[in-house]
N, C-alpha and C. Protein backbone atom coordinates (compact mmCIF):
# COMPACT_ATOMS: atom_id res chain seq x y z
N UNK A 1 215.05 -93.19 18.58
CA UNK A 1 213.93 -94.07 18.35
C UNK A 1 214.38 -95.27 17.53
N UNK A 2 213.42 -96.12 18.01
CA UNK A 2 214.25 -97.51 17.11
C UNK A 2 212.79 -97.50 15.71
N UNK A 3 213.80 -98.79 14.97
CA UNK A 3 213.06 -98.89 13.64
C UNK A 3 211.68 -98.95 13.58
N UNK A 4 211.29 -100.21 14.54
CA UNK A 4 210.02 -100.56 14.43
C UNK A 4 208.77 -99.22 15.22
N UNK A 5 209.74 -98.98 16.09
CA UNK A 5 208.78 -97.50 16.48
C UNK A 5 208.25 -96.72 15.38
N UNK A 6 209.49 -96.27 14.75
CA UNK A 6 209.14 -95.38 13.30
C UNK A 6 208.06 -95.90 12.24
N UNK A 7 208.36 -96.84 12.32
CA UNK A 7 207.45 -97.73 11.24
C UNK A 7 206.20 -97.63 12.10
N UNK A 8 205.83 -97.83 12.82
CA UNK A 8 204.53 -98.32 13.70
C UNK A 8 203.55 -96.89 13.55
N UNK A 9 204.69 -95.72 13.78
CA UNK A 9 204.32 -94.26 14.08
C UNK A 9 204.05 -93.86 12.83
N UNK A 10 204.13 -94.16 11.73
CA UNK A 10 204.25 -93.34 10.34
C UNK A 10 202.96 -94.25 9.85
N UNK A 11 202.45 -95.85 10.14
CA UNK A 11 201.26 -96.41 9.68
C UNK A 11 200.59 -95.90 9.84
N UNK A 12 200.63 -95.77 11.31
CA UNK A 12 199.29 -95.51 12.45
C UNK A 12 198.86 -93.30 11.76
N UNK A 13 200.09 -92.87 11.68
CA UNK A 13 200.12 -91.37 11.10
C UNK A 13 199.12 -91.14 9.61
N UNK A 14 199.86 -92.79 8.92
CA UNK A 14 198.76 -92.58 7.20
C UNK A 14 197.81 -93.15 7.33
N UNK A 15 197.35 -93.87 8.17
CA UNK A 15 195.82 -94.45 8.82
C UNK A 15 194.74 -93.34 9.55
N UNK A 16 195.42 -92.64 10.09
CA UNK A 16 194.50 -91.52 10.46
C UNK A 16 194.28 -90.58 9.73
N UNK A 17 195.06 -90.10 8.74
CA UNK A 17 195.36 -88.90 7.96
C UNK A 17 194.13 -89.66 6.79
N UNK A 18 194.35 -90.73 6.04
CA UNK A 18 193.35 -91.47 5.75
C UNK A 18 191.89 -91.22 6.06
N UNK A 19 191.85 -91.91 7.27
CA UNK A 19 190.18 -91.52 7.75
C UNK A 19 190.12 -89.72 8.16
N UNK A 20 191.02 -89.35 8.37
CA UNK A 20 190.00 -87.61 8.37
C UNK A 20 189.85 -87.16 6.93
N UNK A 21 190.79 -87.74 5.76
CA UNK A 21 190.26 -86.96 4.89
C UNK A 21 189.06 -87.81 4.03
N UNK A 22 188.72 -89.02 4.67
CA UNK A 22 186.98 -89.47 4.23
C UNK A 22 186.52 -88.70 4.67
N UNK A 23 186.08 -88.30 6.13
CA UNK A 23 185.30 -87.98 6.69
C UNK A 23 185.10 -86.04 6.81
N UNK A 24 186.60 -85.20 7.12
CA UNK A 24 186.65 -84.45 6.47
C UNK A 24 186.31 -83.41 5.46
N UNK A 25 187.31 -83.88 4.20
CA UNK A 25 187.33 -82.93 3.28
C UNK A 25 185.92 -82.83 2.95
N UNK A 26 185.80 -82.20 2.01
CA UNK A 26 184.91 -81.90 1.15
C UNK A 26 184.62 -82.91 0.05
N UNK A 27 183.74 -83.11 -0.43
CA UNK A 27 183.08 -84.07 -1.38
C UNK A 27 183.92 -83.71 -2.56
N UNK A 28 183.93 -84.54 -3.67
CA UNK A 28 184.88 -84.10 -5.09
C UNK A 28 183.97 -83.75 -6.06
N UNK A 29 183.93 -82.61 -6.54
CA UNK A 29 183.16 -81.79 -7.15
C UNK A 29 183.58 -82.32 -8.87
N UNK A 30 182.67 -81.88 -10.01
CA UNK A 30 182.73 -82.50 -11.28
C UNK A 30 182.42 -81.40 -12.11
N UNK A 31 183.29 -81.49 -13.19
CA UNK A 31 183.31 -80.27 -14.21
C UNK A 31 181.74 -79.52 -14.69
N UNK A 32 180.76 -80.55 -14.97
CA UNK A 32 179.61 -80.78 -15.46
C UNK A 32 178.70 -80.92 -14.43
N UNK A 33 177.64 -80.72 -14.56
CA UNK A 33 176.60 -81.90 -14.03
C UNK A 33 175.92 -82.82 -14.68
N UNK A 34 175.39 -83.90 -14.37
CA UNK A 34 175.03 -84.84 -15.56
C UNK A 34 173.65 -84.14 -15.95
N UNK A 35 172.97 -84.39 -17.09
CA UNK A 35 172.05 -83.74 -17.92
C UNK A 35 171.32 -84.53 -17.66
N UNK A 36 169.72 -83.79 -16.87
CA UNK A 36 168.37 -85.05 -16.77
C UNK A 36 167.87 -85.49 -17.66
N UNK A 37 167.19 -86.43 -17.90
CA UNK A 37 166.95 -87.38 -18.44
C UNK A 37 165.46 -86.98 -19.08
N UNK A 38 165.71 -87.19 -20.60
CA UNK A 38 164.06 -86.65 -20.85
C UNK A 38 163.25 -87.46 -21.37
N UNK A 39 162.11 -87.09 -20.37
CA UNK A 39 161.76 -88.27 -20.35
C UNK A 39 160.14 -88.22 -21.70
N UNK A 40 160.17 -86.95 -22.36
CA UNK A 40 159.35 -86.44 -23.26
C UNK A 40 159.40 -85.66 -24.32
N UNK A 41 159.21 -85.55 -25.73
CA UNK A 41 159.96 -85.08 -26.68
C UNK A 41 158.88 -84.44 -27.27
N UNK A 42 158.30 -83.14 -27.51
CA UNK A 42 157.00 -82.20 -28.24
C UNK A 42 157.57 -81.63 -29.01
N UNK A 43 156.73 -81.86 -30.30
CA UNK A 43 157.13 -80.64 -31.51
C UNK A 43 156.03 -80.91 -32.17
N UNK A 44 155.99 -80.06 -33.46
CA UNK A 44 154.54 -80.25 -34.32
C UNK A 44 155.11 -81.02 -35.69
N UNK A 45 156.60 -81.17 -35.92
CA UNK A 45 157.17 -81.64 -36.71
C UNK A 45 158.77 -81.74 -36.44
N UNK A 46 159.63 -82.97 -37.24
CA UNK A 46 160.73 -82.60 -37.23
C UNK A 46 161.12 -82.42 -38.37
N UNK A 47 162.05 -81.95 -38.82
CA UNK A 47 162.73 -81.90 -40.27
C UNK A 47 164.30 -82.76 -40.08
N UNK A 48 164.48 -83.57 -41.41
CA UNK A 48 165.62 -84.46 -41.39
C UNK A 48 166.41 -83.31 -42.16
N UNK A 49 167.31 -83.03 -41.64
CA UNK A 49 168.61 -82.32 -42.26
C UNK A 49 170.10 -83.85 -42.37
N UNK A 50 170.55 -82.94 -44.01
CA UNK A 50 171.92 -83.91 -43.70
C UNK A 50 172.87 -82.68 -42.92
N UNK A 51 174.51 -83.65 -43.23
CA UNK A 51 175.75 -82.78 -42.77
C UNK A 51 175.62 -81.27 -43.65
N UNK A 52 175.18 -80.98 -44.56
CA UNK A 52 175.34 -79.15 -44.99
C UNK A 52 173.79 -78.49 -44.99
N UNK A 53 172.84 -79.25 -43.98
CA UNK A 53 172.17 -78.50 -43.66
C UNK A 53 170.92 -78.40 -44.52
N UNK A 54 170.95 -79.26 -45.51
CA UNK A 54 169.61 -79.77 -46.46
C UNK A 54 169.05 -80.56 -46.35
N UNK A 55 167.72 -80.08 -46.18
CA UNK A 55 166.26 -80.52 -45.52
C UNK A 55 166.60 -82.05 -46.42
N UNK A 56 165.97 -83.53 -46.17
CA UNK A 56 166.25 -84.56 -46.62
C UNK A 56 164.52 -84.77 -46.56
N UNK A 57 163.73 -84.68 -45.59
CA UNK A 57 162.59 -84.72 -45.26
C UNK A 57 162.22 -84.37 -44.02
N UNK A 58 160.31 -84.46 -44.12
CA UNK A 58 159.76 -83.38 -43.04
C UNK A 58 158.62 -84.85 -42.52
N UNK A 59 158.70 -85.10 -40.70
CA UNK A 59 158.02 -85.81 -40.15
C UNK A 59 156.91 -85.08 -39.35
N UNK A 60 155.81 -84.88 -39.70
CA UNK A 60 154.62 -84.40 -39.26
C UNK A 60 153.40 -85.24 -39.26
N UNK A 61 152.05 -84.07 -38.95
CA UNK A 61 150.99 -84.37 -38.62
C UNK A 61 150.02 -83.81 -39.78
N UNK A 62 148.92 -83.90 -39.95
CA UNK A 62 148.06 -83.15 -40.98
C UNK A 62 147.34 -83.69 -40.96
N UNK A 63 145.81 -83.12 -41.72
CA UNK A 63 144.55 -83.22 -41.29
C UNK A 63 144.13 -84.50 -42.71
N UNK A 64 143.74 -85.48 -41.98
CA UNK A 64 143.23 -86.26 -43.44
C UNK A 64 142.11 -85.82 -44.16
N UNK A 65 141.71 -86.14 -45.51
CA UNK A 65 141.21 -85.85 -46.56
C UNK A 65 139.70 -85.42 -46.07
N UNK A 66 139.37 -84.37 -46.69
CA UNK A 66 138.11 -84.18 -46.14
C UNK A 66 136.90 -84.50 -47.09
N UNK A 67 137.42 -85.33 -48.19
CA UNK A 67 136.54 -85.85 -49.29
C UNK A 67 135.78 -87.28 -48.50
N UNK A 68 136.66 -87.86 -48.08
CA UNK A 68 135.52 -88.71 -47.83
C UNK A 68 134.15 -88.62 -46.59
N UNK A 69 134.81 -87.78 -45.76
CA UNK A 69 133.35 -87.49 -45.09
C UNK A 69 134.07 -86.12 -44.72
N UNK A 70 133.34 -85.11 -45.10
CA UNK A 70 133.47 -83.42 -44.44
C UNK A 70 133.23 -83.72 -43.38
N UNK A 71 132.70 -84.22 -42.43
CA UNK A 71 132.33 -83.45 -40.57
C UNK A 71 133.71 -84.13 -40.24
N UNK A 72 134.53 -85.51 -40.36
CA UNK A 72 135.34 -85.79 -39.40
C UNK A 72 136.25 -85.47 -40.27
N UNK A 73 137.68 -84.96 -39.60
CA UNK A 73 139.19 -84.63 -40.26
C UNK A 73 139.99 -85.24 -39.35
N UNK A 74 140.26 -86.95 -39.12
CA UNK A 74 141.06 -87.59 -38.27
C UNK A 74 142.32 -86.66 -38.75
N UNK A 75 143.39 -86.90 -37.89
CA UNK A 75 144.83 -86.32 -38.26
C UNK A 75 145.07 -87.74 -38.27
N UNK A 76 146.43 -87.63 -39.33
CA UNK A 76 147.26 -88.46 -39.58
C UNK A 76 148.89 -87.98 -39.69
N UNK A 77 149.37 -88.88 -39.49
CA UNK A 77 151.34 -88.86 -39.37
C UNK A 77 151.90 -89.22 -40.60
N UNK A 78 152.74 -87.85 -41.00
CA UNK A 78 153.22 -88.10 -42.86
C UNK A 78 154.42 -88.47 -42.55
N UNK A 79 155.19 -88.62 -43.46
CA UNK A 79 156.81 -88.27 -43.85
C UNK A 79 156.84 -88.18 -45.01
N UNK A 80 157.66 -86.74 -45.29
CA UNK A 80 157.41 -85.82 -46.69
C UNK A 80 159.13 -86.31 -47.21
N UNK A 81 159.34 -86.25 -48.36
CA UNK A 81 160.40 -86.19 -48.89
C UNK A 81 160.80 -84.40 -48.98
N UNK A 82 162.29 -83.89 -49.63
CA UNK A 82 162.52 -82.57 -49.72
C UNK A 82 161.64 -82.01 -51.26
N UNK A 83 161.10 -82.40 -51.46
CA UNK A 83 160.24 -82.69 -53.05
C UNK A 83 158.71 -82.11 -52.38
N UNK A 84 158.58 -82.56 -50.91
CA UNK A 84 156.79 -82.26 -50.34
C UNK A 84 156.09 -83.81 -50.90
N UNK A 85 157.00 -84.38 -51.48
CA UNK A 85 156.40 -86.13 -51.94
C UNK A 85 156.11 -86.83 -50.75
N UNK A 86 154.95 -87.70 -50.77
CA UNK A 86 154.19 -88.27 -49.48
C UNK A 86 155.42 -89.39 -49.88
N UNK A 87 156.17 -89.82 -48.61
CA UNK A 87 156.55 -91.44 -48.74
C UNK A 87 155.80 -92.16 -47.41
N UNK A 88 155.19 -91.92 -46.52
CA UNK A 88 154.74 -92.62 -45.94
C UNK A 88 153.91 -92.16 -45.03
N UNK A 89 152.56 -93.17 -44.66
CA UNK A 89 151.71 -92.20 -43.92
C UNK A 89 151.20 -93.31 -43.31
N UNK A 90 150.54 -92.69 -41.56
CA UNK A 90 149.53 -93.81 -41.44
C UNK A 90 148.43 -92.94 -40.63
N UNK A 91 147.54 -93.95 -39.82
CA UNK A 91 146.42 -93.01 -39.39
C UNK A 91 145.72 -92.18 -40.33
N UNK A 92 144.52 -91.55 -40.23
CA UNK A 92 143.65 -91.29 -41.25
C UNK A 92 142.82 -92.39 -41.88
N UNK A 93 142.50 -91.84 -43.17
CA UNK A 93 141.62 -92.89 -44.27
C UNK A 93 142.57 -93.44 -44.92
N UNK A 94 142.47 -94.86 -45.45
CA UNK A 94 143.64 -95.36 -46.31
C UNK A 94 143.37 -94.98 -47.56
N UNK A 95 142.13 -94.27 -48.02
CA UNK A 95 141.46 -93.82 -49.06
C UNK A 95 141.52 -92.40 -49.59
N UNK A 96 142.68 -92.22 -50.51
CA UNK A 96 143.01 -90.91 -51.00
C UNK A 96 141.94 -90.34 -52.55
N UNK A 97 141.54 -89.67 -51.98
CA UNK A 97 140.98 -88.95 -53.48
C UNK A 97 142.66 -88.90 -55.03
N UNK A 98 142.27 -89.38 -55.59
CA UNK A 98 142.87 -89.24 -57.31
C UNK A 98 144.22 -88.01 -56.93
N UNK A 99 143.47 -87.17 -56.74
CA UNK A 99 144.08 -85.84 -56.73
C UNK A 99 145.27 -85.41 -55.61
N UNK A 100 145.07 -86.09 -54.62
CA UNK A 100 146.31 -86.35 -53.35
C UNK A 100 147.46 -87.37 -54.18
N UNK A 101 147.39 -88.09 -54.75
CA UNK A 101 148.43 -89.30 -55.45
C UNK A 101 149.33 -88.34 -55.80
């Protein structure tokens, strides 16, 4: 066989070998699967932990003051320090009885 035969025969050989293994093999499989996507996050609270595992503070819900009117108890959204110290709140009454301070 001459040169250019060989050459012609060995393209045309990795050109086909090529398209059967697109079409072919099997798909390429992945260690993992990717993790869906969430698209919603429920709890009744979270707690802030640092690196050894001590509470830093607590993000919740609770019933506002029932001094200023007993029939309604809007809920409101705290964030507690590790102390149970209010640092920040909203929703509810902006109006704390003496005794909540």
């Amino acid at each position: 066989m001459n040169k250019t035969l060989t050459v012609a025969l060995a393209l045309a050989a990795g050109l086909l070998g090529g398209l059967l293994t697109r079409y072919i093999a099997p798909p390429a499989t992945f260690a993992q699967d990717q993790a869906p996507i969430t698209k919603e996050i429920r709890a009744q609270s979270f707690t802030l932990v640092d690196s050894s595992d001590h509470t830093l503070g607590v993000f919740t819900t609770e019933p506002a003051s029932k001094a200023i009117n007993p029939y309604l108890t809007p809920t409101r959204i705290v964030l507690r320090d590790s102390k149970g110290r209010e640092i920040w709140t909203a929703g509810g009454s902006g109006i704390r009885p003496v005794t909540e301070r």
